[in-house]
N, C-alpha and C. Protein backbone atom coordinates (compact mmCIF):
# COMPACT_ATOMS: atom_id res chain seq x y z
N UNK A 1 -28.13 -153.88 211.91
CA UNK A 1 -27.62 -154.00 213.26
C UNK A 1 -27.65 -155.46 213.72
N UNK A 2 -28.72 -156.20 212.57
CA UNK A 2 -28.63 -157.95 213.83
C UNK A 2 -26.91 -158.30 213.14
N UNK A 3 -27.05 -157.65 212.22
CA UNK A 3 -25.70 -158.56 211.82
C UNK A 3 -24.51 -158.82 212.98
N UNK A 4 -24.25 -157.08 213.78
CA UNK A 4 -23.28 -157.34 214.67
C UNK A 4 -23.34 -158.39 215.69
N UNK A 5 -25.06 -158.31 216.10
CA UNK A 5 -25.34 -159.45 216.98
C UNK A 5 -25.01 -161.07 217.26
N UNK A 6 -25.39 -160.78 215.50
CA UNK A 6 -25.40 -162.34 215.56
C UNK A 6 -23.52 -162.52 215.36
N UNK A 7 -22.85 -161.73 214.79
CA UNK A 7 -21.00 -161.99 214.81
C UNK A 7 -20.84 -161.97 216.50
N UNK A 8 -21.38 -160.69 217.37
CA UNK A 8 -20.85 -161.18 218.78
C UNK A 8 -21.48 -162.44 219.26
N UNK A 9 -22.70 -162.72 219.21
CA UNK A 9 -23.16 -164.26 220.02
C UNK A 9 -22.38 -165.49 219.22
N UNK A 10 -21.95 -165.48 217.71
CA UNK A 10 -21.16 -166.43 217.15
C UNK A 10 -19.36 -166.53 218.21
N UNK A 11 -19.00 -164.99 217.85
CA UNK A 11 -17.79 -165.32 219.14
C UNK A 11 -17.80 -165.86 220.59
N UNK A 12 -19.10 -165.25 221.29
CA UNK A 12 -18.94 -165.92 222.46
C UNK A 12 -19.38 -167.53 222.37
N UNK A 13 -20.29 -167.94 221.97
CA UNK A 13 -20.71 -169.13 221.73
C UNK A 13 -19.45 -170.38 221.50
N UNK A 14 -18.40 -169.56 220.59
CA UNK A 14 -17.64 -170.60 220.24
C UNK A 14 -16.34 -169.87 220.04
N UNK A 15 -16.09 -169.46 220.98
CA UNK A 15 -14.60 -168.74 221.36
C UNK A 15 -13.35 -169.22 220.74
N UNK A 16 -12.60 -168.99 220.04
CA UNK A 16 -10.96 -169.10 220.24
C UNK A 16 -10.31 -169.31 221.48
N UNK A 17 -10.76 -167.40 221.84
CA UNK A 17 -10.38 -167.26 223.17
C UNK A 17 -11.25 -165.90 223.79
N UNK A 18 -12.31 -165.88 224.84
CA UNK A 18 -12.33 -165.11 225.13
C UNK A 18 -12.46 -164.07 226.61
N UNK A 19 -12.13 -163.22 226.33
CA UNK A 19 -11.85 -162.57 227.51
C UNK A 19 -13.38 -161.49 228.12
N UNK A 20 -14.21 -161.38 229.25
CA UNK A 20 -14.45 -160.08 229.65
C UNK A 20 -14.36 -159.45 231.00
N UNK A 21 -14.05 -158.24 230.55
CA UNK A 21 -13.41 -157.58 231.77
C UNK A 21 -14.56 -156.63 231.82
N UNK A 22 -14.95 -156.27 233.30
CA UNK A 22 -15.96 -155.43 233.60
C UNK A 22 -15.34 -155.20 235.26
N UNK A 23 -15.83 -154.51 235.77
CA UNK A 23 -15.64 -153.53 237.07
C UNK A 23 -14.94 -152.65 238.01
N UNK A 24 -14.53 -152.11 238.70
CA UNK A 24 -13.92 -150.57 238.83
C UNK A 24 -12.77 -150.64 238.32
N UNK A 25 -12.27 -149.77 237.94
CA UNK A 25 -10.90 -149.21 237.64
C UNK A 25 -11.18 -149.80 236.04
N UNK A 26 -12.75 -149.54 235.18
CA UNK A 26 -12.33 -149.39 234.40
C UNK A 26 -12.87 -148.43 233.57
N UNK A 27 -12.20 -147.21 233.55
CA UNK A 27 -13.14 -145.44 233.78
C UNK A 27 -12.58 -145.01 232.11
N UNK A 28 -13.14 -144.16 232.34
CA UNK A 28 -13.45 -142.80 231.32
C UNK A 28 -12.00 -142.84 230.60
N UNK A 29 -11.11 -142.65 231.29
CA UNK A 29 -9.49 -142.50 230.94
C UNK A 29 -8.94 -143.50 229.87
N UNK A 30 -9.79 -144.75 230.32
CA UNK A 30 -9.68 -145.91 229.03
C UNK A 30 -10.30 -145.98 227.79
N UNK A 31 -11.14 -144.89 227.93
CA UNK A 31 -12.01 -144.94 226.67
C UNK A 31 -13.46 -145.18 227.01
N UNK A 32 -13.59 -145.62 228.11
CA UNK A 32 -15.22 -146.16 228.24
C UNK A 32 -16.12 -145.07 228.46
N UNK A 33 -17.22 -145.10 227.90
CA UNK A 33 -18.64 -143.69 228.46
C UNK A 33 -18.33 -144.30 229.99
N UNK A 34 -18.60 -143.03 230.49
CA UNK A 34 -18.78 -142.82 232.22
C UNK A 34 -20.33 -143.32 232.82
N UNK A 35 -20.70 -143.92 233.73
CA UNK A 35 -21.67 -145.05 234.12
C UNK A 35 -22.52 -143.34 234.69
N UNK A 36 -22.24 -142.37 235.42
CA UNK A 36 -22.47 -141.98 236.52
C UNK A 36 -22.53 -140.46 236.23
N UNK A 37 -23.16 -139.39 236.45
CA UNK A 37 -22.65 -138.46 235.70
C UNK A 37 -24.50 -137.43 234.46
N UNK A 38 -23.74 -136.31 234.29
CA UNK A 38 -25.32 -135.74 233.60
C UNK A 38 -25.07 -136.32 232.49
N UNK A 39 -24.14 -136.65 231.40
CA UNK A 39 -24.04 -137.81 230.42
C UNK A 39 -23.77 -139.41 230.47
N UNK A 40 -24.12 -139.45 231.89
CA UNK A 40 -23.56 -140.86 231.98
C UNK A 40 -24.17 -141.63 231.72
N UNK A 41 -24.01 -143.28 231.46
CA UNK A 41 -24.62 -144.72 231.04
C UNK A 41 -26.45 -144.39 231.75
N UNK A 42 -25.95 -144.02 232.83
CA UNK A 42 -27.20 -144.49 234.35
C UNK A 42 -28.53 -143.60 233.94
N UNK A 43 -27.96 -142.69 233.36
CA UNK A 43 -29.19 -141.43 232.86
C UNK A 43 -29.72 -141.49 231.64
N UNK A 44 -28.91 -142.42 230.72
CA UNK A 44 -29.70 -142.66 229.69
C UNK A 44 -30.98 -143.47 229.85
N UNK A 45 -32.22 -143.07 229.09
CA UNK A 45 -32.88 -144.06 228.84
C UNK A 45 -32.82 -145.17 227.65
N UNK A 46 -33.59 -146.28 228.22
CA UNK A 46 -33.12 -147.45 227.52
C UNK A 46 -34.68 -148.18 226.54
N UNK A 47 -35.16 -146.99 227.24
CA UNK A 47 -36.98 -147.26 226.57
C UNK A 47 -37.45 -145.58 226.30
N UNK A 48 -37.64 -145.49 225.16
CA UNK A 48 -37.99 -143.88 224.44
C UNK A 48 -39.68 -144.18 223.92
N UNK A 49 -39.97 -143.09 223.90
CA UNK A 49 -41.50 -143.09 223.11
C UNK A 49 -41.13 -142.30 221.99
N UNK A 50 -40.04 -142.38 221.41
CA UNK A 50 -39.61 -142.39 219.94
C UNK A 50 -40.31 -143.24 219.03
């Protein structure tokens, strides 16, 4: 998994070109997990005693 890391911090670091887009109108319909919701982003936990 660092591998992906370290390819995304190499793109942003030293862009071509890059773009990010974040906030409303950009929902479920586009493909994105839903923020809000009994499966949503907000209800996951992000710290497990896994």
């Amino acid at each position: 998994m660092t591998t992906i890391y370290n390819q995304c911090a190499k793109a942003i670091q030293d862009p071509d070109v890059l773009i990010i887009s974040a906030g409303a109108g950009m929902g479920v319909d586009s493909g994105l997990p839903a923020f809000r919701g009994i499966e949503g982003f907000s209800e996951q936990s992000l710290f497990t005693n896994d």
